[in-house]
Protein backbone atom coordinates (compact mmCIF):
# COMPACT_ATOMS: atom_id res chain seq x y z
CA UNK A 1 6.86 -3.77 24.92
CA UNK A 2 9.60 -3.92 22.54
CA UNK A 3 10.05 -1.08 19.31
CA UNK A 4 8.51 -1.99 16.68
CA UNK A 5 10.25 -3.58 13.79
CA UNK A 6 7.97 -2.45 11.07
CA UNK A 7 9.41 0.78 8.95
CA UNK A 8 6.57 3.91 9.53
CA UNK A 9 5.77 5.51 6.45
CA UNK A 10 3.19 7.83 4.43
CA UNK A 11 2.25 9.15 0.89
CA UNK A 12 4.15 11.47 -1.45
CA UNK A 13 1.37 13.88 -1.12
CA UNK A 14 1.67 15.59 2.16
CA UNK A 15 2.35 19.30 0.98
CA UNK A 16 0.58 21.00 -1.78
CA UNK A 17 3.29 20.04 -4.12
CA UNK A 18 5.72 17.80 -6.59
CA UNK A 19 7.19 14.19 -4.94
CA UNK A 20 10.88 15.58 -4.61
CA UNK A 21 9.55 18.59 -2.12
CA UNK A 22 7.58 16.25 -0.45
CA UNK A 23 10.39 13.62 0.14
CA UNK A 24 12.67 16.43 1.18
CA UNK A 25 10.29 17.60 4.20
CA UNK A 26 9.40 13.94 5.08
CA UNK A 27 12.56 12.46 5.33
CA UNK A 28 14.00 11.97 9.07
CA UNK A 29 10.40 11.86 9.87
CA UNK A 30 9.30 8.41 8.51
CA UNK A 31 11.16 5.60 7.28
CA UNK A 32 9.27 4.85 4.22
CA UNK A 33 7.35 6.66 1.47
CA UNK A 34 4.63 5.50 -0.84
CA UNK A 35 5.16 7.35 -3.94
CA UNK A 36 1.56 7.77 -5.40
CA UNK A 37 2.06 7.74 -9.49
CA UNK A 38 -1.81 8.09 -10.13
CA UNK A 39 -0.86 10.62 -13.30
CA UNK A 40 1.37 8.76 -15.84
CA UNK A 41 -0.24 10.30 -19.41
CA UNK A 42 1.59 12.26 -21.74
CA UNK A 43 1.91 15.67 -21.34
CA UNK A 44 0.22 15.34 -17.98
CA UNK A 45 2.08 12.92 -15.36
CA UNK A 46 3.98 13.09 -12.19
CA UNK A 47 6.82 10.58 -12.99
CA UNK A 48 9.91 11.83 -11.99
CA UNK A 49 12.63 12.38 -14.23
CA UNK A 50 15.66 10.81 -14.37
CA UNK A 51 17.55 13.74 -12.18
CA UNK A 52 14.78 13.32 -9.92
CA UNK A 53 14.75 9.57 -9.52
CA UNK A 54 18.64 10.08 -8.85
CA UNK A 55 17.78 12.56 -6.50
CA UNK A 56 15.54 10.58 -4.95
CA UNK A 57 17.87 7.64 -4.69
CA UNK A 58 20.57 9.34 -2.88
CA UNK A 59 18.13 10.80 -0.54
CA UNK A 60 17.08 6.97 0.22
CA UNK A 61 20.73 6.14 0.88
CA UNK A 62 21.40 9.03 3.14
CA UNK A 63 18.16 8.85 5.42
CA UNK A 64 18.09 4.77 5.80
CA UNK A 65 14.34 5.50 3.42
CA UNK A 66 12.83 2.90 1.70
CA UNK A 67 10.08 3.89 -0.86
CA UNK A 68 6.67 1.62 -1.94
CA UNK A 69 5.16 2.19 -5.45
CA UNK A 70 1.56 2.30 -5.62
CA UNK A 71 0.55 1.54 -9.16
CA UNK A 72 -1.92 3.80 -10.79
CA UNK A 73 -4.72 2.32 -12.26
CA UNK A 74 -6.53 -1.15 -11.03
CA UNK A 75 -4.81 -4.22 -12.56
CA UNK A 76 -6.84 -6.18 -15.18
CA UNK A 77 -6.34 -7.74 -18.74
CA UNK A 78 -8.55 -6.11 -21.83
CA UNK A 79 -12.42 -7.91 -21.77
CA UNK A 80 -11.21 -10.60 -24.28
CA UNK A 81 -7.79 -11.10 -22.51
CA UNK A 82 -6.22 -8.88 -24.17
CA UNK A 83 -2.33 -8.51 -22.62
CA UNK A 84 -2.46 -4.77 -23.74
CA UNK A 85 -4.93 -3.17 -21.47
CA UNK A 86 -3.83 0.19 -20.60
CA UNK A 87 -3.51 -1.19 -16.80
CA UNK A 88 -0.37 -2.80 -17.72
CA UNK A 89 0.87 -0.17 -19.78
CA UNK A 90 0.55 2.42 -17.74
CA UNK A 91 2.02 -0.25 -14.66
CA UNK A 92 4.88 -0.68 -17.19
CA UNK A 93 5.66 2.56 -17.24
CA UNK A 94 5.68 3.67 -13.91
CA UNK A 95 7.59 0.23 -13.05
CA UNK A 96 10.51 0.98 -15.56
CA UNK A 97 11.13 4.91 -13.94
CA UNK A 98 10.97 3.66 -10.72
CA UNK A 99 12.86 0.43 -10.89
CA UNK A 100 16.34 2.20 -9.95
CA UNK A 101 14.74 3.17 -6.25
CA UNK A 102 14.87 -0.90 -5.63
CA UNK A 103 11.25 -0.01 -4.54
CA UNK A 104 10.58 -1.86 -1.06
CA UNK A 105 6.95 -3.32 -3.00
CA UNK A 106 4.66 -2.12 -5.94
CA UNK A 107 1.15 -2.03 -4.30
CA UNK A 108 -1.91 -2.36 -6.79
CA UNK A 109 -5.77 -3.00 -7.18
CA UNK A 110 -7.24 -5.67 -8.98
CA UNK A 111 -10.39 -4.66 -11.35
CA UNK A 112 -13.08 -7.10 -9.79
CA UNK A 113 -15.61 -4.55 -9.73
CA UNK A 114 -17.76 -5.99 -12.38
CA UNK A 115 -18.05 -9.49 -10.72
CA UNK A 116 -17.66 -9.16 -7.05
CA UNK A 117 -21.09 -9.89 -6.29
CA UNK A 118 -21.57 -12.46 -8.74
CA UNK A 119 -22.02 -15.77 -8.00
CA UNK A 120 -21.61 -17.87 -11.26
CA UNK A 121 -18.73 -20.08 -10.88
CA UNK A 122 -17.95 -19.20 -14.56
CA UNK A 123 -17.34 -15.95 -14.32
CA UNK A 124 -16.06 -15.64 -11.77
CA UNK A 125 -13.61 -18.23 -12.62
CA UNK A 126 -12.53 -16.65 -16.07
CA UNK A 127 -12.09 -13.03 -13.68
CA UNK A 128 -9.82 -15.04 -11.76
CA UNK A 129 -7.48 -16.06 -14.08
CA UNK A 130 -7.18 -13.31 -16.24
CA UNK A 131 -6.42 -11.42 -13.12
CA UNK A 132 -3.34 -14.41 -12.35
CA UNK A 133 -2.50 -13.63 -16.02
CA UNK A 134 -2.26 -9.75 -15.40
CA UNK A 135 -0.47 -10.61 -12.08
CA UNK A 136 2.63 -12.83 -13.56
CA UNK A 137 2.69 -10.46 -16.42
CA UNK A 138 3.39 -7.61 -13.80
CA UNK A 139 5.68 -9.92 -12.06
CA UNK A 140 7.94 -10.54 -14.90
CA UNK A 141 8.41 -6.69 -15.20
CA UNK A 142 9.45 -6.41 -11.26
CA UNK A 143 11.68 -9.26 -11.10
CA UNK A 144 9.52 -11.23 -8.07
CA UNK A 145 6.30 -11.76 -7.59
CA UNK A 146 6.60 -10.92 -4.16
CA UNK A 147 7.33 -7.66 -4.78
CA UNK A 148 3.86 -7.20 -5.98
CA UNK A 149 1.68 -6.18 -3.12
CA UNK A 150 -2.34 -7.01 -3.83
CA UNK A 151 -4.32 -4.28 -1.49
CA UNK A 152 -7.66 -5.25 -0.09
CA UNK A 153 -10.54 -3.16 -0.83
CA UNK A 154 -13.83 -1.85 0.81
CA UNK A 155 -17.21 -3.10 -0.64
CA UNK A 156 -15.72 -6.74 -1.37
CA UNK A 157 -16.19 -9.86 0.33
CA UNK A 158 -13.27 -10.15 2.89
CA UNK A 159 -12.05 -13.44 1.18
CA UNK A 160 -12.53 -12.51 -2.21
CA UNK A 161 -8.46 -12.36 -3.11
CA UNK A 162 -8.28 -15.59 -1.40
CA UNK A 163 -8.16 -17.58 -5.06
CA UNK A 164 -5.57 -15.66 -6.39
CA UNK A 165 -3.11 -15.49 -3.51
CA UNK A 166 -3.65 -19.74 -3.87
CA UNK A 167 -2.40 -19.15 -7.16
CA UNK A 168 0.27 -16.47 -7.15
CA UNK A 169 3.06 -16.06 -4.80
CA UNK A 170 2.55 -12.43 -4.60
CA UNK A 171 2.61 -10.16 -1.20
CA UNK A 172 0.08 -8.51 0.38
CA UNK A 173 -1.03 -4.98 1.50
CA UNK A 174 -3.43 -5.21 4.16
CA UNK A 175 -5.40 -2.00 4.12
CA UNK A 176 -7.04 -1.49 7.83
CA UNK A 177 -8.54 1.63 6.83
CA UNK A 178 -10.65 -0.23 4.29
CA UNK A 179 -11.69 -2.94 7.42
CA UNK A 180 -12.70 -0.19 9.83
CA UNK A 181 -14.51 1.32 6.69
CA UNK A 182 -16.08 -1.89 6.20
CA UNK A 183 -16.66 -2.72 10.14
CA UNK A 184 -14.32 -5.46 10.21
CA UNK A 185 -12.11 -6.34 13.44
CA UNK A 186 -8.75 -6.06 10.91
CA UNK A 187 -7.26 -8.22 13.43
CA UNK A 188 -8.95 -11.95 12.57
CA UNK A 189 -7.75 -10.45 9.06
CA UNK A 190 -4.48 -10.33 9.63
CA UNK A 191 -3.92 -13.20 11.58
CA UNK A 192 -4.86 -14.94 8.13
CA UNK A 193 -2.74 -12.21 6.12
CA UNK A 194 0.67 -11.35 8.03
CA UNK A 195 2.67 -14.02 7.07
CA UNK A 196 2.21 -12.63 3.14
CA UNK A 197 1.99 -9.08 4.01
CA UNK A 198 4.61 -6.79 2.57
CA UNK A 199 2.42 -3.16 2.75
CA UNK A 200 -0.03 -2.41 5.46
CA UNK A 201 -1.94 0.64 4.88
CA UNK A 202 -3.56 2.61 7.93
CA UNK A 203 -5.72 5.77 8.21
CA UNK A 204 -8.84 7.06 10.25
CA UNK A 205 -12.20 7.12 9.49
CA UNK A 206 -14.53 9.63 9.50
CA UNK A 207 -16.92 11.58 7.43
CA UNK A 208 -14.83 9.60 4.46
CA UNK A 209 -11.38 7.34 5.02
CA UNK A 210 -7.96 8.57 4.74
CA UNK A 211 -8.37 10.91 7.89
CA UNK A 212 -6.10 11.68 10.31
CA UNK A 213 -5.71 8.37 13.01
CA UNK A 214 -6.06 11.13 15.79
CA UNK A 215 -9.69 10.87 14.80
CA UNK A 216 -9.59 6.46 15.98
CA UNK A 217 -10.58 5.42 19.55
CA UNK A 218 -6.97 5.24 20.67
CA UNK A 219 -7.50 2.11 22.41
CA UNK A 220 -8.67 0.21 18.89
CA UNK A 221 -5.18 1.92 17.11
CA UNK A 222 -3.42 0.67 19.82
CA UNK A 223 -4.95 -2.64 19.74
CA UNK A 224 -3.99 -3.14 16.10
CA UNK A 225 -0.05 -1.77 16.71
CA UNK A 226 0.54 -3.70 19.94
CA UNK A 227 -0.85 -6.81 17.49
CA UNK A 228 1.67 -5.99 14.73
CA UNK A 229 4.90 -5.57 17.53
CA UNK A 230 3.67 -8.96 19.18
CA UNK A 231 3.72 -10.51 15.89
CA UNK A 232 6.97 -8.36 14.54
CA UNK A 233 6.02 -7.36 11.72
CA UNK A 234 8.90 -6.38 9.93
CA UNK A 235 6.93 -4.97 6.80
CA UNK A 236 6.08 -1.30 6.09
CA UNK A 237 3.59 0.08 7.72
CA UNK A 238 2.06 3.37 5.45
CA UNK A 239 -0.57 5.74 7.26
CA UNK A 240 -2.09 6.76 3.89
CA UNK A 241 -3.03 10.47 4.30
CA UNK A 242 -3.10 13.63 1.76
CA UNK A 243 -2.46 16.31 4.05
CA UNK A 244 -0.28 18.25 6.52
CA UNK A 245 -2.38 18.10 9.68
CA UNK A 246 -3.65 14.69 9.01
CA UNK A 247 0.07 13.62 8.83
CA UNK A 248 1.18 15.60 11.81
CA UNK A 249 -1.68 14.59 14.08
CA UNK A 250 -1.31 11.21 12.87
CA UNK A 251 2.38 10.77 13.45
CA UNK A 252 2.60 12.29 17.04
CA UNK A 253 -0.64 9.75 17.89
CA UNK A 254 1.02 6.71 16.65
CA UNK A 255 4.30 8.29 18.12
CA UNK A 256 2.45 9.18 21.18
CA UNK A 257 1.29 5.21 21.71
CA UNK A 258 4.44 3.60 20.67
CA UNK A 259 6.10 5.46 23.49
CA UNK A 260 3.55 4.75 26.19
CA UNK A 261 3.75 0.84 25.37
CA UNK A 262 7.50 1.43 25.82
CA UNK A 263 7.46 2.75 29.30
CA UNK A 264 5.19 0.95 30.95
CA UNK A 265 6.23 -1.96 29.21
CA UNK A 266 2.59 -3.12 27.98
């Protein structure tokens, strides 16, 4: 089996503390890290500041470490299309402090949650393209719509995104966490998805999501990475955990099956 090409990463909140620590103790140990922006109000965010961003940047260019973006609230225009829905302004913001990392891809949620189970055409129809709308606005701000990854979601119809990757060349972020949550195969999924996937997001699941992958049948983890190194994916692949031990045991299981593969050649 050859290495993999994809670029192992995890979240910004590892240690019980600010981004910059947290880059500092993860770097060397993955090659990518999704910085998770969730707080961006004033007088209570966690942007960085411009020494940190620098910081940060020279970091990147010593370690060979890409970072992702993960927007922090779900994407959607205002009810009556209204362009400035505090979505976008708050994706705005976090897009502008973080455009000197050359972020690797912005990965965000689209707002569907009041019409994922309907079933008139109309609605579901106007949904769609005020979420296109929000999309290309957010693209403008990037530079590429490709550099907007659209993340998959539990308790949604598997090919509910379907319309508006038709519509918008943006990238993907294939959450597998979200499948096994859901009690999907992810690999049917991304058969369909790869080609467009920028961001894949893993995790294990147990009492909730987000768990340490120790706590996956090995053999179904190592199902889904031999898939990925078949296919060479050359994309980022994030194991989205909030904790020390869930990151340790996580990285010395992935680390632990990407090194059997490798000697016995699997």
């Amino acid at each position: 089996m050859k290495r993999p090409e994809f670029r192992l990463g995890t979240t910004s909140y590892i240690l019980p503390d600010d981004i910059l620590p947290n880059v500092r103790f993860l770097a060397g140990q993955v090659q990518d890290i999704e910085l998770v922006l969730f707080e961006v109000d004033d007088g209570q965010n966690n942007l960085p500041d411009l020494q940190t961003i620098q910081t940060l940047r020279e970091i990147s260019n010593r370690q060979d470490l890409t970072y992702t973006i993960h927007l922090p609230l779900d994407l959607r225009m205002g009810s009556d299309g209204d362009e400035q829905h505090i979505s976008l302004f708050k994706a705005r913001r976090v897009i502008e402090c973080t455009r000197p990392l050359e972020p690797w891809a912005y990965v965000l949620h689209l707002d569907a949650r009041e019409v994922r189970n309907s079933t008139d055409p109309t609605e579901l129809q106007r949904w769609q393209d005020q979420a296109c709308r929000a999309l290309e606005k957010t693209a403008e701000w990037v530079g590429s719509p490709t550099l907007l990854a659209v993340e998959n979601l539990e308790s949604y119809p598997l090919d509910f995104w379907e319309p508006i990757f038709k519509r918008v060349p943006v990238s993907r972020c294939v959450d597998i966490g979200h499948l096994w949550l859901g009690g999907h195969d992810p690999i049917p999924y991304l058969e369909r998805a790869l080609p467009r996937t920028r961001v894949i997001h893993i995790h294990g699941i147990g009492e909730r999501d987000h768990q340490s992958l120790s706590r996956m049948d090995p053999e179904e983890l190592e199902r889904v990475l031999d898939y990925l190194i078949a296919k060479k994916y050359s994309g980022v692949l994030t194991m989205e955990l909030f904790g020390l031990h869930d990151f340790e045991s996580s990285l010395e299981t992935v680390k632990s099956l990407l090194k059997r593969q490798e000697i016995t050649g699997e």
